[in-house]
Protein backbone atom coordinates (compact mmCIF):
# COMPACT_ATOMS: atom_id res chain seq x y z
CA UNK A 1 0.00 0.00 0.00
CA UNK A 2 1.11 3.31 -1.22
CA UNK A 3 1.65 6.37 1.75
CA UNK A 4 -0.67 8.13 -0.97
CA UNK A 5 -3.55 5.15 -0.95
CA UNK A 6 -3.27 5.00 2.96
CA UNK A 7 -4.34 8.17 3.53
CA UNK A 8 -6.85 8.47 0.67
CA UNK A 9 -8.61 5.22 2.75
CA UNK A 10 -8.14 7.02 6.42
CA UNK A 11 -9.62 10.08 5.01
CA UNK A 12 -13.05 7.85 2.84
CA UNK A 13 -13.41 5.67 5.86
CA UNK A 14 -13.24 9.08 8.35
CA UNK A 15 -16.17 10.70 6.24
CA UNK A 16 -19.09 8.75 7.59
CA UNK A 17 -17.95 8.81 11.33
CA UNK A 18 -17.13 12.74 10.72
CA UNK A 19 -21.20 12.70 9.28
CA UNK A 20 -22.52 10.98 12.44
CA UNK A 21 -21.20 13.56 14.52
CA UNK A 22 -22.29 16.57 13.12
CA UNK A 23 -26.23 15.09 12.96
CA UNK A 24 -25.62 13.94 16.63
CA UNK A 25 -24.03 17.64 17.53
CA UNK A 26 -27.22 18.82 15.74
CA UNK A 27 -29.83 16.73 17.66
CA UNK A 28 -29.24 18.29 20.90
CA UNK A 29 -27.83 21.56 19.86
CA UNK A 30 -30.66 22.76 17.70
CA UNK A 31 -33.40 20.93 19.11
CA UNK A 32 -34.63 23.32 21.17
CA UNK A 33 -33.73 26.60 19.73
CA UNK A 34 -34.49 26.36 15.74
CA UNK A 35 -38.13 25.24 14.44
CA UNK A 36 -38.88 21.53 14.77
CA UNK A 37 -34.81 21.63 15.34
CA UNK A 38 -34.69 17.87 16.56
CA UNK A 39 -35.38 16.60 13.12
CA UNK A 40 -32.39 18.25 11.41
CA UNK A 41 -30.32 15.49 13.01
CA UNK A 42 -32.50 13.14 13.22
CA UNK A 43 -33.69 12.98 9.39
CA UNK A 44 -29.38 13.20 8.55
CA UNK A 45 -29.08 9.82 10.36
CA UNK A 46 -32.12 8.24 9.08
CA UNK A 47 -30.94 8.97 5.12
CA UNK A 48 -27.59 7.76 5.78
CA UNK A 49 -29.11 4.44 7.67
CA UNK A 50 -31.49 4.47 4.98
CA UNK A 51 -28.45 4.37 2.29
CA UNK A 52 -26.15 2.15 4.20
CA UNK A 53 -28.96 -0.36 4.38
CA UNK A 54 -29.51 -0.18 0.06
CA UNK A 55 -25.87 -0.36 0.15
CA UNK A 56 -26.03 -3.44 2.29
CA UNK A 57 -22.97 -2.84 4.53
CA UNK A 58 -24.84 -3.47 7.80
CA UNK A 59 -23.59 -3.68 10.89
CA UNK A 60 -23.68 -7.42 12.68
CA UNK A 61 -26.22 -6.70 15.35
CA UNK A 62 -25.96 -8.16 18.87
CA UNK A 63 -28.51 -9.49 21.11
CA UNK A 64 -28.30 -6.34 22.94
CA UNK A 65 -29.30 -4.62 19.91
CA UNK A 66 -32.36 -6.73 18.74
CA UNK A 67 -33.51 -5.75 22.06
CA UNK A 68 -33.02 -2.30 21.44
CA UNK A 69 -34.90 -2.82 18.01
CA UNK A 70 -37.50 -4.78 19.29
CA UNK A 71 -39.04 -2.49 21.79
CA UNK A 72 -39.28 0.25 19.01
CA UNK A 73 -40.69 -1.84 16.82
CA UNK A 74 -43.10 -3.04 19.40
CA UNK A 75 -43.91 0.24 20.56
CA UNK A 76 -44.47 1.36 17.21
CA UNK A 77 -46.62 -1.50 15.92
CA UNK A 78 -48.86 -1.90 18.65
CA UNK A 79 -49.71 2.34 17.99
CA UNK A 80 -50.03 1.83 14.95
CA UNK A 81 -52.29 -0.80 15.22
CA UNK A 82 -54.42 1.47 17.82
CA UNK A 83 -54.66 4.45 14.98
CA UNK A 84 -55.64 1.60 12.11
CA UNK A 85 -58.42 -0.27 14.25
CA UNK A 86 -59.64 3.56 15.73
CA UNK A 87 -59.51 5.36 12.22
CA UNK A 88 -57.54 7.59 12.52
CA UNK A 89 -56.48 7.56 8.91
CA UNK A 90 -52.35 8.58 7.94
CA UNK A 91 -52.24 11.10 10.50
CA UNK A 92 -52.48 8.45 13.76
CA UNK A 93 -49.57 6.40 11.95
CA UNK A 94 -47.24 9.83 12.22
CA UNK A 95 -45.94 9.31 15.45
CA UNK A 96 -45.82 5.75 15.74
CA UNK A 97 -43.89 5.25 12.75
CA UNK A 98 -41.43 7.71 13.61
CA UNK A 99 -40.13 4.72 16.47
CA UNK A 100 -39.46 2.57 13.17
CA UNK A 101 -37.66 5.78 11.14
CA UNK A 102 -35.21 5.23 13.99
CA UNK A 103 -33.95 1.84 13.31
CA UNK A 104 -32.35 3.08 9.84
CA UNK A 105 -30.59 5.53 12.29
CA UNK A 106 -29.39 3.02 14.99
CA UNK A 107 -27.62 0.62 12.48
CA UNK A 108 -25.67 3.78 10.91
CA UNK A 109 -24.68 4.73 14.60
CA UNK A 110 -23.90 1.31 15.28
CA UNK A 111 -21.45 1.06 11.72
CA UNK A 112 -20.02 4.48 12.34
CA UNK A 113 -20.24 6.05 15.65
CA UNK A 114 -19.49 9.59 16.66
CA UNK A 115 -16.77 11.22 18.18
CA UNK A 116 -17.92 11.74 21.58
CA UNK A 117 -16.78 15.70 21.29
CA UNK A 118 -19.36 15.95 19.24
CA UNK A 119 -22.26 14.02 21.34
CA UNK A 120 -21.57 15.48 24.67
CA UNK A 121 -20.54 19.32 22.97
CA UNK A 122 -24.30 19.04 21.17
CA UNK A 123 -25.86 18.35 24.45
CA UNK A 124 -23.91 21.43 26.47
CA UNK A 125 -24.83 23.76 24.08
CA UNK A 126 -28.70 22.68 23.49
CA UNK A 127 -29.10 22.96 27.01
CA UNK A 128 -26.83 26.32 27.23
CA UNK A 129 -28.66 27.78 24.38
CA UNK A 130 -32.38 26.47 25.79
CA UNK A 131 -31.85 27.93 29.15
CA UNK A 132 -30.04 31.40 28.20
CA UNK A 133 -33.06 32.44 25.40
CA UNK A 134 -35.77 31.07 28.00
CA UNK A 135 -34.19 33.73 30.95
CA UNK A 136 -34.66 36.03 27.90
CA UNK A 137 -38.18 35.15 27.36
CA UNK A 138 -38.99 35.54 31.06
CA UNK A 139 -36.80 37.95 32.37
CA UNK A 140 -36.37 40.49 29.09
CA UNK A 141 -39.71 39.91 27.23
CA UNK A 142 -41.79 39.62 30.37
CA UNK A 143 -43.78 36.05 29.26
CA UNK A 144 -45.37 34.47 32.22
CA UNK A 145 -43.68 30.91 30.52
CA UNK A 146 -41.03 30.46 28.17
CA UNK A 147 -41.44 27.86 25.91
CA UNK A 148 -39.14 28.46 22.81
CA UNK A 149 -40.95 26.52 19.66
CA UNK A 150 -42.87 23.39 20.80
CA UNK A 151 -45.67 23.32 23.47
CA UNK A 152 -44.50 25.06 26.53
CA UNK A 153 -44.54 22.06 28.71
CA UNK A 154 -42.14 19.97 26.43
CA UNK A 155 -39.83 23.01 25.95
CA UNK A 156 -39.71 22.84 30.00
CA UNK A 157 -38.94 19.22 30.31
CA UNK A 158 -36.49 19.06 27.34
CA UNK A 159 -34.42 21.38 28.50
CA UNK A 160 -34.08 19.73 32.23
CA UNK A 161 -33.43 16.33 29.89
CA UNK A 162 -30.34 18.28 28.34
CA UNK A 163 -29.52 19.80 31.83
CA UNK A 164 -29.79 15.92 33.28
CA UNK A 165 -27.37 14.63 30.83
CA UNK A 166 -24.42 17.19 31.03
CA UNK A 167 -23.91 16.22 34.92
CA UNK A 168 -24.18 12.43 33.24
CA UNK A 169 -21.44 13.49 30.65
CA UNK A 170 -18.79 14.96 33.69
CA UNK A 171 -17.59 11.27 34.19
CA UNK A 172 -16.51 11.58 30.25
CA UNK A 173 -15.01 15.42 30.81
CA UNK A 174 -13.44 14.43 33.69
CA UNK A 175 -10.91 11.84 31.52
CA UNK A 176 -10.23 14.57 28.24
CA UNK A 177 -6.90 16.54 27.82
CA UNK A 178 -8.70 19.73 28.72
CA UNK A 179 -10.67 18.39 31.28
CA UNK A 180 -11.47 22.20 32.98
CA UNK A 181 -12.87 23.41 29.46
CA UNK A 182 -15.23 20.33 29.39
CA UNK A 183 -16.32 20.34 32.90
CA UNK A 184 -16.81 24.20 32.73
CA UNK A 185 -19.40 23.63 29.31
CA UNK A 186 -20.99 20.26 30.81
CA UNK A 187 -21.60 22.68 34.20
CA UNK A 188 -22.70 25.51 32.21
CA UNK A 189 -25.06 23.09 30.56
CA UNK A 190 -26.41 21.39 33.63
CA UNK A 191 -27.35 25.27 34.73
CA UNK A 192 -29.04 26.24 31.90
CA UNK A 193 -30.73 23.40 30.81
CA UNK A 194 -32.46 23.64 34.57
CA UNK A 195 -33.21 27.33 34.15
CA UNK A 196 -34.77 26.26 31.20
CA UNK A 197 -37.07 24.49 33.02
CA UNK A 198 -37.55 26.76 35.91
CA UNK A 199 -38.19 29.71 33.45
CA UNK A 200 -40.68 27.44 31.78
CA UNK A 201 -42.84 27.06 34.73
CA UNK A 202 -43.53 23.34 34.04
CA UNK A 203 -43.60 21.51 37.39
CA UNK A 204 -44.23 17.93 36.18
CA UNK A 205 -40.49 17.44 35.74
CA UNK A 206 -39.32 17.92 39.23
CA UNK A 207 -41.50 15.57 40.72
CA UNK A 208 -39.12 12.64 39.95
CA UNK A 209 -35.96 14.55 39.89
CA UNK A 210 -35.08 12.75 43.35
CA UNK A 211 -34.70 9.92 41.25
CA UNK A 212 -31.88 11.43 38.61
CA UNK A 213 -30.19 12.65 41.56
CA UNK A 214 -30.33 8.83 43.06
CA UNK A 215 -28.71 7.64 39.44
CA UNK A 216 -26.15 9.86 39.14
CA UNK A 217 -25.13 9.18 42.86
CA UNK A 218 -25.16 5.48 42.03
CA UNK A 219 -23.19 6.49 39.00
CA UNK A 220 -20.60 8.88 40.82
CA UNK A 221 -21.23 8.77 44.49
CA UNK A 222 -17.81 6.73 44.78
CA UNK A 223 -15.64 8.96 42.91
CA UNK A 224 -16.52 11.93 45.24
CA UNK A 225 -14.82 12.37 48.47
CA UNK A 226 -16.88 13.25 51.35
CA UNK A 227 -15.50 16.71 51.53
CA UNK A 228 -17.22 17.08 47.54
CA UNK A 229 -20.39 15.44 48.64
CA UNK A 230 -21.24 18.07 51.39
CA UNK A 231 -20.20 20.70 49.21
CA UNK A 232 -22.61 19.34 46.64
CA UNK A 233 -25.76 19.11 49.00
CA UNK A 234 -25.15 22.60 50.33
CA UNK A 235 -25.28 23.95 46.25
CA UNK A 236 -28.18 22.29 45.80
CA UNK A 237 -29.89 23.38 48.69
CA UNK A 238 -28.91 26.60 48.43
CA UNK A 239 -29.53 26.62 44.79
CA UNK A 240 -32.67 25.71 45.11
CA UNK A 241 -33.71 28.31 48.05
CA UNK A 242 -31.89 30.87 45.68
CA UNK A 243 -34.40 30.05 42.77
CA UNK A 244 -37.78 29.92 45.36
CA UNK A 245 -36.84 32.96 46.78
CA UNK A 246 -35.81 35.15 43.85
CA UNK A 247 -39.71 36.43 42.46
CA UNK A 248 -38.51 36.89 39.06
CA UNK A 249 -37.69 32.73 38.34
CA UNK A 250 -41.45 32.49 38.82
CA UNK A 251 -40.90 29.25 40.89
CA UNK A 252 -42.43 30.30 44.23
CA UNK A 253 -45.69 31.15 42.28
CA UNK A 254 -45.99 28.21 40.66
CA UNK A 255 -45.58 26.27 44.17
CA UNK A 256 -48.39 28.09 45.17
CA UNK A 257 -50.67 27.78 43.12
CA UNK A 258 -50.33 23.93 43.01
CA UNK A 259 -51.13 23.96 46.71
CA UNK A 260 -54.11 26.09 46.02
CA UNK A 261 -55.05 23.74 42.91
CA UNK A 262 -55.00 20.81 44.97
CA UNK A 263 -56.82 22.82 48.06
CA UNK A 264 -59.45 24.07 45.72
CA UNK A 265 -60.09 20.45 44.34
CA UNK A 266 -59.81 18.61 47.59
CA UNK A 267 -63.02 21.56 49.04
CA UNK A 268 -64.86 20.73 45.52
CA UNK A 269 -64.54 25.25 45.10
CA UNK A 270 -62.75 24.74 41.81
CA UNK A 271 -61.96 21.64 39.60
CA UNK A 272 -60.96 23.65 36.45
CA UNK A 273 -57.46 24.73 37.56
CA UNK A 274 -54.39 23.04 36.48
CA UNK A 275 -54.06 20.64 39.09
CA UNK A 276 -57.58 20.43 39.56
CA UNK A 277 -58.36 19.20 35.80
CA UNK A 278 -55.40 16.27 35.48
CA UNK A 279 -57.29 14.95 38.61
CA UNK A 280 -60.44 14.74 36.80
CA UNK A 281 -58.71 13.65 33.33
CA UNK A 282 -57.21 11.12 35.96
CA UNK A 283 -60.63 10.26 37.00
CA UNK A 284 -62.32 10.40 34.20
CA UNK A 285 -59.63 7.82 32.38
CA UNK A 286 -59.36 5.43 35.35
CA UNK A 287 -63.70 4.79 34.29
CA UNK A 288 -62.60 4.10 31.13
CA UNK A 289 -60.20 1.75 31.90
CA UNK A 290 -62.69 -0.32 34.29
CA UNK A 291 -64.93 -1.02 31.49
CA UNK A 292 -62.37 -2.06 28.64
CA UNK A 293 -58.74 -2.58 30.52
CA UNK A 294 -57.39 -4.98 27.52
CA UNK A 295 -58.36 -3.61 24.72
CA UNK A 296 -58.77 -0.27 25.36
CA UNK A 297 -60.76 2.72 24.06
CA UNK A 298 -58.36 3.99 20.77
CA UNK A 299 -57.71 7.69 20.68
CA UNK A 300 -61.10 8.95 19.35
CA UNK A 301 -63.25 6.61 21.72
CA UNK A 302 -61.32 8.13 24.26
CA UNK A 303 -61.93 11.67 23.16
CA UNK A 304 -66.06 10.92 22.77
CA UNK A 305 -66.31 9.36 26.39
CA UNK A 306 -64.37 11.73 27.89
CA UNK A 307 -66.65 14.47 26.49
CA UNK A 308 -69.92 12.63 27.16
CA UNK A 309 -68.26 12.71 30.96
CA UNK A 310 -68.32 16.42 30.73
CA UNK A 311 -71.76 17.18 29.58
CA UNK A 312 -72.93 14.25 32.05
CA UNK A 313 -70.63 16.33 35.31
CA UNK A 314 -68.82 13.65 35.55
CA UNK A 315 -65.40 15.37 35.42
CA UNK A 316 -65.03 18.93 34.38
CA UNK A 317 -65.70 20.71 31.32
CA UNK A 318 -62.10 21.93 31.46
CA UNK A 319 -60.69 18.12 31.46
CA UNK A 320 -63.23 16.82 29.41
CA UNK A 321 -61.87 18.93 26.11
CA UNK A 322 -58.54 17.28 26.53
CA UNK A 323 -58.10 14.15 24.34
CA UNK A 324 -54.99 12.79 26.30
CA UNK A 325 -54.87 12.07 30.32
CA UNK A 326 -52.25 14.14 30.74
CA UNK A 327 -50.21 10.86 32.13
CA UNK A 328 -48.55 8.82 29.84
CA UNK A 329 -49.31 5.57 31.43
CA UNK A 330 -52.67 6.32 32.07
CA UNK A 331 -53.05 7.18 28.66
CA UNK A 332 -52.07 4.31 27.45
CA UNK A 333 -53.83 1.98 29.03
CA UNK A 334 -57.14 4.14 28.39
CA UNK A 335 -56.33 3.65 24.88
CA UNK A 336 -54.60 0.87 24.18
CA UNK A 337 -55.50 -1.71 26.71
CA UNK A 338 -52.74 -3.85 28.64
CA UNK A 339 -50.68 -4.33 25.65
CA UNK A 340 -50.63 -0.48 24.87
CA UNK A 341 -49.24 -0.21 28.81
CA UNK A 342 -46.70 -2.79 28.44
CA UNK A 343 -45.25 -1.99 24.90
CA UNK A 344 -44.59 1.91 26.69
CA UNK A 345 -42.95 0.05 29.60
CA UNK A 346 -40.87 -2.41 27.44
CA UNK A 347 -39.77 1.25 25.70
CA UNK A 348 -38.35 2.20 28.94
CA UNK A 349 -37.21 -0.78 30.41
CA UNK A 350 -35.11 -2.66 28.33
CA UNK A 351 -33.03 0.15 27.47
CA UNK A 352 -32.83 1.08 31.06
CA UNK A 353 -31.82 -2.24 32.32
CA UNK A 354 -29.25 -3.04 29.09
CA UNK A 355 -27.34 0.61 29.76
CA UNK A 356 -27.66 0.28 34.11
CA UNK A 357 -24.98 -2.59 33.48
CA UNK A 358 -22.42 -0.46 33.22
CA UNK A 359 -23.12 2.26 35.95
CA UNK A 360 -20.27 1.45 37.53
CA UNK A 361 -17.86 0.82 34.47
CA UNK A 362 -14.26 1.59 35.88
CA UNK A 363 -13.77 3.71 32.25
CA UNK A 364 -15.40 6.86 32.81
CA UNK A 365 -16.45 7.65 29.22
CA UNK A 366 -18.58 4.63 29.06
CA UNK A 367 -19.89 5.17 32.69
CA UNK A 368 -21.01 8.68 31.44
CA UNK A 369 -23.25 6.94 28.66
CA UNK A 370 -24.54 4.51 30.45
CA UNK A 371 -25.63 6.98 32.93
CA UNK A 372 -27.30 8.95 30.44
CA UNK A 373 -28.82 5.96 28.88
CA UNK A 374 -30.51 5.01 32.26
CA UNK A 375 -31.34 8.60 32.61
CA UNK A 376 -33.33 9.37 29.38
CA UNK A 377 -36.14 6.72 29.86
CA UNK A 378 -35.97 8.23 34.25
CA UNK A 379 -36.78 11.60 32.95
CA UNK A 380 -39.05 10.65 29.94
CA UNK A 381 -41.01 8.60 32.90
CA UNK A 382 -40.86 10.98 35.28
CA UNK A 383 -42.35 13.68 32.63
CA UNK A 384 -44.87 10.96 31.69
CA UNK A 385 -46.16 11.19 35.02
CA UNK A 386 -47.93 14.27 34.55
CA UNK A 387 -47.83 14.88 30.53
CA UNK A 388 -48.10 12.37 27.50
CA UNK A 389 -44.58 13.24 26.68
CA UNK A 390 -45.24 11.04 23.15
CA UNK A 391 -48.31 12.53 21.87
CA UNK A 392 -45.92 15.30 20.64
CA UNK A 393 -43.38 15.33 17.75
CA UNK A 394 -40.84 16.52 20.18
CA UNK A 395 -41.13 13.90 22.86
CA UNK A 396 -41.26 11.33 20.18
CA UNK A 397 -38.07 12.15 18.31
CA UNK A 398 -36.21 13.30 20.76
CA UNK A 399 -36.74 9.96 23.09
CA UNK A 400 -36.55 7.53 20.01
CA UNK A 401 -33.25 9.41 18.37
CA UNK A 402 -31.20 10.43 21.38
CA UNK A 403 -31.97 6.80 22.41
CA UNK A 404 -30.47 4.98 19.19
CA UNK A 405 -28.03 7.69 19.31
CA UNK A 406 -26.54 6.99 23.38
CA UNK A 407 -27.27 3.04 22.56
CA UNK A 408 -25.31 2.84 19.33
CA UNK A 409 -22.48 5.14 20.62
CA UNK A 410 -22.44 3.51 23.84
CA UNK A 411 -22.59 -0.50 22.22
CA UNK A 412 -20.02 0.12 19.42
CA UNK A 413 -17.57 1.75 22.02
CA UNK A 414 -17.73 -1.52 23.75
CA UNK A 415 -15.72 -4.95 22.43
CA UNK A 416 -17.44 -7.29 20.08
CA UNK A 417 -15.65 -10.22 18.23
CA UNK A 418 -17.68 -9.89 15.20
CA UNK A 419 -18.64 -6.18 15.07
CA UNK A 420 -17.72 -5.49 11.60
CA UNK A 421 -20.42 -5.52 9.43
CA UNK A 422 -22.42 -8.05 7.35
CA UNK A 423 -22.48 -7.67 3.22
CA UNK A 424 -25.52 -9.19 0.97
């Protein structure tokens, strides 16, 4: 081999891996901040899955990774299955396909992973970028709830997702040659993608946040020496007092009127308030479920009772115009029966459990992904609790592309005697 022919083959077989990074820098980075920005690197991995699998230069896929496959596929299928038997027509196949789209995606990730630069960089800045244009919103604007481009509640919870995985990616920083420039952007990240949240009002999110902050102990308690772990509990707490007690974050408010929502429900004074109406969507759904809880209702049965409910005073007028129960498990079962429920737990689950193997990996860069592997189906389940976090385009693509993104980047990094790829 010619010194002219070696590099000419470095540089060809460079391209792809040099591709997967920029769409995996772009899935984070612009995903909050630019239109419908989660597709832009999204749709770049599907195409190039898309044209690796035409090309037939597949990856050879491990049981791990029919796993992986499997529950989208499941997912997907049983959805679309819903949409088909409820007639919904092309437009309740959207979402549901979008789980499949992904697959194309995963096998180019899994062929030609990213740089991890590029992966972790992407993340700082979507979360640095969502939280500094939401204080702007809030603080310079004057809106009572920044919420960027997608519904305001997503925008909220997206943001703390970004802000979750930075701390996840510190383990990763911690090992680089410029460690202090990585930990600084990973911080800076971890602070503005919670500010994003904060500024967006949406409390859902920080209901299960005791639970990220119980993975990422499990994930770093034992690199931290004592003296680090009081320091950290004292900037949390006093972070946190900081943000209730400064009027401007909005935060105390909210508080508030949650207690009063719940206070006004509890007396029977109000049902139509925030609070109030998720309890009677809750209520409302947990009827429907008692009379069909294995096949469900579908997604325009669910709409008519839910209404009928409403003119009958069952639940309120306010919850009855919904045509989701505002909980994504709920929801699912409402509308999909058992299998609907158990497909959306598969979705989290076997991705959790296959990436929680490695939590306490002794190399720090794959700790870091596994931790943020666990972490995206925590926070996508904690956000479920009091949103359907998949009846939107942005909950949808971000779960089902950061997920192939973390899994493939996170399984090719790791030793496999036949990992190569597989030729028709």
């Amino acid at each position: 081999m010619t010194l002219f022919t070696h590099f000419s083959t470095k540089k060809v077989a460079s391209f792809p891996n040099q591709f997967t990074s920029i769409a995996v820098f772009l899935l984070s980075a612009a995903c909050l901040v630019v239109p419908s920005g989660y597709s832009i690197g999204a749709v770049m991995l599907f195409i190039a899955g898309v044209g690796m699998i035409i090309a037939r230069r597949l990856p050879v896929l491990t049981k791990q990774d029919t796993w992986v496959i499997a529950a989208l596929l499941a997912y997907a299928v049983v959805n679309m299955l819903e949409a088909w038997l409820d007639g919904q027509g092309s437009s309740g196949l959207d979402r549901p396909i979008r789980f499949i789209l992904a697959i194309p995606a995963l096998l180019w990730v899994l062929r030609y992973p990213p740089k991890l630069a590029y992966l972790w960089g992407g993340i700082a800045v979507g979360a640095i970028t969502a939280g500094s244009w939401s204080g702007w919103q809030k603080l310079v604007e004057g809106v009572e709830r920044a919420q960027g481009h997608t519904q305001v509640i997503q925008f909220g919870n997206l943001s703390m997702l970004l802000g979750v995985l930075c701390i996840a990616g510190l383990g990763w920083a911690a090992t680089q040659r410029r460690c202090g420039i990585w930990l600084a952007l990973l911080l800076l990240g971890a602070a503005g993608g919670m500010l994003g949240s904060l500024f967006s009002g949406s409390r859902g999110g920080w209901v299960g946040f005791p639970i990220v902050l119980l993975v990422l102990y499990r994930a770093y308690g034992n690199q931290l020496s004592v003296k680090l772990k009081i320091a950290t509990l004292v900037a949390v707490v006093v972070g946190g007092a900081t943000v209730y007690a400064v009027p401007q974050m909005g935060v105390q408010e909210r508080i508030h009127h949650g207690f009063s929502d719940v206070a006004q429900y509890i007396s029977g004074e109000n049902r139509s308030t925030s609070v109030g109406a998720r309890f009677d969507m809750w209520r409302g759904a947990a009827l429907l479920i008692k009379e069909k809880p294995l096949t469900g209702w579908g997604s325009n049965g669910y709409a008519d009772a839910m209404s009928a409910f409403g003119e009958a005073g069952v639940i309120s007028d306010e919850a009855a115009q919904y045509g989701h129960a505002h909980n994504e498990f709920i929801d699912a079962l409402a509308k999909r029966g058992l299998l609907g429920l158990v497909v959306l737990l598969t979705l989290y689950f076997v991705p959790l459990r296959l990436f929680a193997r490695h939590l306490k990996a002794k190399h720090l860069g794959t700790r870091a992904l596994a931790t943020a592997g666990v972490l995206l189906p925590v926070t996508f389940m904690d956000f479920g609790l009091t949103q359907v976090f998949m009846g939107h385009n942005s909950g949808v693509m971000m779960y089902a592309f950061l997920l192939v993104t973390l899994w493939g980047t996170y399984n090719a990094a790791r030793p496999h005697p036949c990992r190569t790829e597989q030729t028709g």
